[in-house]
Every structure is written in structure tokens, then in C-alpha cells.
C-alpha atoms as a PDB file:
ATOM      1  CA  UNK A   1       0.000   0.000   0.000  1.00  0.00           C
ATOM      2  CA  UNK A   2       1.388   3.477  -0.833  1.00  0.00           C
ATOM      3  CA  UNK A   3       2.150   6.176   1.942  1.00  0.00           C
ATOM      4  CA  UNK A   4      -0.587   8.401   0.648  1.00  0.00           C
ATOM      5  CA  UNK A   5      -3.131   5.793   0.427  1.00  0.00           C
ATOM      6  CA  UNK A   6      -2.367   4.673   4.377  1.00  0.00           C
ATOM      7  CA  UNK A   7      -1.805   8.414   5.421  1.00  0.00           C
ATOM      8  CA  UNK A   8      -5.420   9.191   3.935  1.00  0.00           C
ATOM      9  CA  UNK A   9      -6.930   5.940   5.529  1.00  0.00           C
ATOM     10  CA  UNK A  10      -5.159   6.874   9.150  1.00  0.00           C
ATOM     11  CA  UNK A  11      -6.905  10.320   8.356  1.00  0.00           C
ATOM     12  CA  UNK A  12     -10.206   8.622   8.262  1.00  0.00           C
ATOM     13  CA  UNK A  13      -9.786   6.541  10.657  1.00  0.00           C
ATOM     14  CA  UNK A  14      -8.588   9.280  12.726  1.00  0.00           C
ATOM     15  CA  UNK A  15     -11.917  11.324  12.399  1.00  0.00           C
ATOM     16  CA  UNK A  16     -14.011   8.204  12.965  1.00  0.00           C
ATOM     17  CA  UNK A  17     -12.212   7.672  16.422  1.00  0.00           C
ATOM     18  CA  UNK A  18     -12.996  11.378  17.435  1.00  0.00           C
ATOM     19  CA  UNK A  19     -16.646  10.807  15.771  1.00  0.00           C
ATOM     20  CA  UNK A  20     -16.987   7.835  18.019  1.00  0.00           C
ATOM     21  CA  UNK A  21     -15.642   9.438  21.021  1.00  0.00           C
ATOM     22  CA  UNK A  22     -18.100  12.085  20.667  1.00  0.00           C
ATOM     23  CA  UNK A  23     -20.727   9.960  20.311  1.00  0.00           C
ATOM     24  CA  UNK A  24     -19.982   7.784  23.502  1.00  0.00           C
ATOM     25  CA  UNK A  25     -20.099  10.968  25.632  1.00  0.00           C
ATOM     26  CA  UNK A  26     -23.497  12.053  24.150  1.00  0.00           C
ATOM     27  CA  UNK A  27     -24.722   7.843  24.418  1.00  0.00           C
ATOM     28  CA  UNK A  28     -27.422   6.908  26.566  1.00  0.00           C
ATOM     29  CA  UNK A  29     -26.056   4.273  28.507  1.00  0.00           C
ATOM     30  CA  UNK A  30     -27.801   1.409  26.702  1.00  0.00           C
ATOM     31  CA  UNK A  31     -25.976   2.487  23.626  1.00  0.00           C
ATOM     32  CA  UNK A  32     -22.411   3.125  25.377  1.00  0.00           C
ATOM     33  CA  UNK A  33     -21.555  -0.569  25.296  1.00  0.00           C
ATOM     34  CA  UNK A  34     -22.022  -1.193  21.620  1.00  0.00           C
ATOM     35  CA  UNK A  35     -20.133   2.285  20.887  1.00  0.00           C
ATOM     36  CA  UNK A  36     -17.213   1.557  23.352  1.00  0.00           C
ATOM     37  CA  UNK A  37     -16.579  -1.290  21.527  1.00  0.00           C
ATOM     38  CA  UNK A  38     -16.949   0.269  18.093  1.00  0.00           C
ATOM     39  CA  UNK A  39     -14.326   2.487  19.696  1.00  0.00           C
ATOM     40  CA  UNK A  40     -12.008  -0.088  20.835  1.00  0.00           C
ATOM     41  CA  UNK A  41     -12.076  -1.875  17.379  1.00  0.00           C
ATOM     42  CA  UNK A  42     -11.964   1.837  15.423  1.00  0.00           C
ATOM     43  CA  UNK A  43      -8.747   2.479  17.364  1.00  0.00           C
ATOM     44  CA  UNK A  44      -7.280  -0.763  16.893  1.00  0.00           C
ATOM     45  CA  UNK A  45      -7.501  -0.312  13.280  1.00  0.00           C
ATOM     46  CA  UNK A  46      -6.668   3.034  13.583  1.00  0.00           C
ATOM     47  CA  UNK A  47      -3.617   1.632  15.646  1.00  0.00           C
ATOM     48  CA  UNK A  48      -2.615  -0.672  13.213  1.00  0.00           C
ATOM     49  CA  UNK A  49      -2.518   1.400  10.188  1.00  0.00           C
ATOM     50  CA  UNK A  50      -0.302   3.892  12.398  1.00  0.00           C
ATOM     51  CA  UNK A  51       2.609   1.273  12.290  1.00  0.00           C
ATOM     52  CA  UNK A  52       2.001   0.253   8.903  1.00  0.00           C
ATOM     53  CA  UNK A  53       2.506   3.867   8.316  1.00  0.00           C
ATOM     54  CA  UNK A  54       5.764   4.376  10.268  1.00  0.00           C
ATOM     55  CA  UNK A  55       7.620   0.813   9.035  1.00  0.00           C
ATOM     56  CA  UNK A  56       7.186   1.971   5.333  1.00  0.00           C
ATOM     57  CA  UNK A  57       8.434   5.372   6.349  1.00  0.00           C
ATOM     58  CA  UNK A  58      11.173   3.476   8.058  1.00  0.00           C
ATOM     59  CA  UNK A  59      11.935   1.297   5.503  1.00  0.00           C
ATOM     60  CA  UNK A  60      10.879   2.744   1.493  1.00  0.00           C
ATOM     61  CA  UNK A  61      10.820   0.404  -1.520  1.00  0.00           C
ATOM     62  CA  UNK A  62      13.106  -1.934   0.916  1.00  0.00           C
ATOM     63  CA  UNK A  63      15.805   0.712   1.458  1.00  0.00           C
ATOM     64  CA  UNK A  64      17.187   0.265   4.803  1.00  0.00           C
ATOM     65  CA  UNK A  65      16.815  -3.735   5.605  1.00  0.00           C
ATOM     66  CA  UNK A  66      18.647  -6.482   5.125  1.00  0.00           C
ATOM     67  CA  UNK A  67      17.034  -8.341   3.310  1.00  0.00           C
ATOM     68  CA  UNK A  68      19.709  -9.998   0.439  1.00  0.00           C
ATOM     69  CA  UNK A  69      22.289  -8.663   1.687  1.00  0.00           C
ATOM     70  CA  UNK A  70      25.786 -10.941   1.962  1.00  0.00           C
ATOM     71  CA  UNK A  71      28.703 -10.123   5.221  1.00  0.00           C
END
């Protein structure tokens, strides 16, 4: 996946954590259950892509690793 195209989705996913968050606080409490764990599983995404983000900033087109290379 290409920087821009995770940078947009961690955008996204960004505003749908806040959106959530928002929500939550706003929730009657039979409804704060089902949007905590919306939350949880929005932010683990969110989470994820994060990483993804950073290890192919870390690392472009393979610069950087080891991979193939001989001592």
C-alpha cells in the first residue's frame, strides 16, 4: 500500500475515532456498550494502520533492511 493511500486511511480513521468518542459521551447508557466497543475496534484499526505507516516510512521500496544482503 502506498504512503498516501495509508496516510489518507489513518486520516479517516482518525476522524471516525474522534466521531466515536463524541458519540460515547453524548450515548445513553444502553448504547455506550455497543459504541465503546466500536471504539475499541476503530482504534485498533486506527492503531494498526499507524505502524504500517511508520515501518514503510522506516523502511521505502526496501531501502534500509537487510534483506539480500551478503557479510
Amino acid at each position: 500500500m502506498s504512503i498516501r493511500l495509508l496516510a489518507s486511511e489513518l486520516y479517516r480513521m482518525t476522524r471516525e475515532v474522534e466521531r466515536l468518542e463524541k458519540a460515547l459521551e453524548a450515548a445513553p447508557p444502553e448504547q455506550r456498550e455497543a459504541l465503546s466497543r466500536e471504539l475499541a475496534r476503530v482504534r485498533a484499526d486506527r492503531d494498526r494502520l499507524r505502524q504500517a505507516l511508520d515501518g514503510h516510512k522506516d523502511h521505502p521500496a526496501g531501502f534500509g533492511t537487510n534483506s539480500g544482503a551478503k557479510r
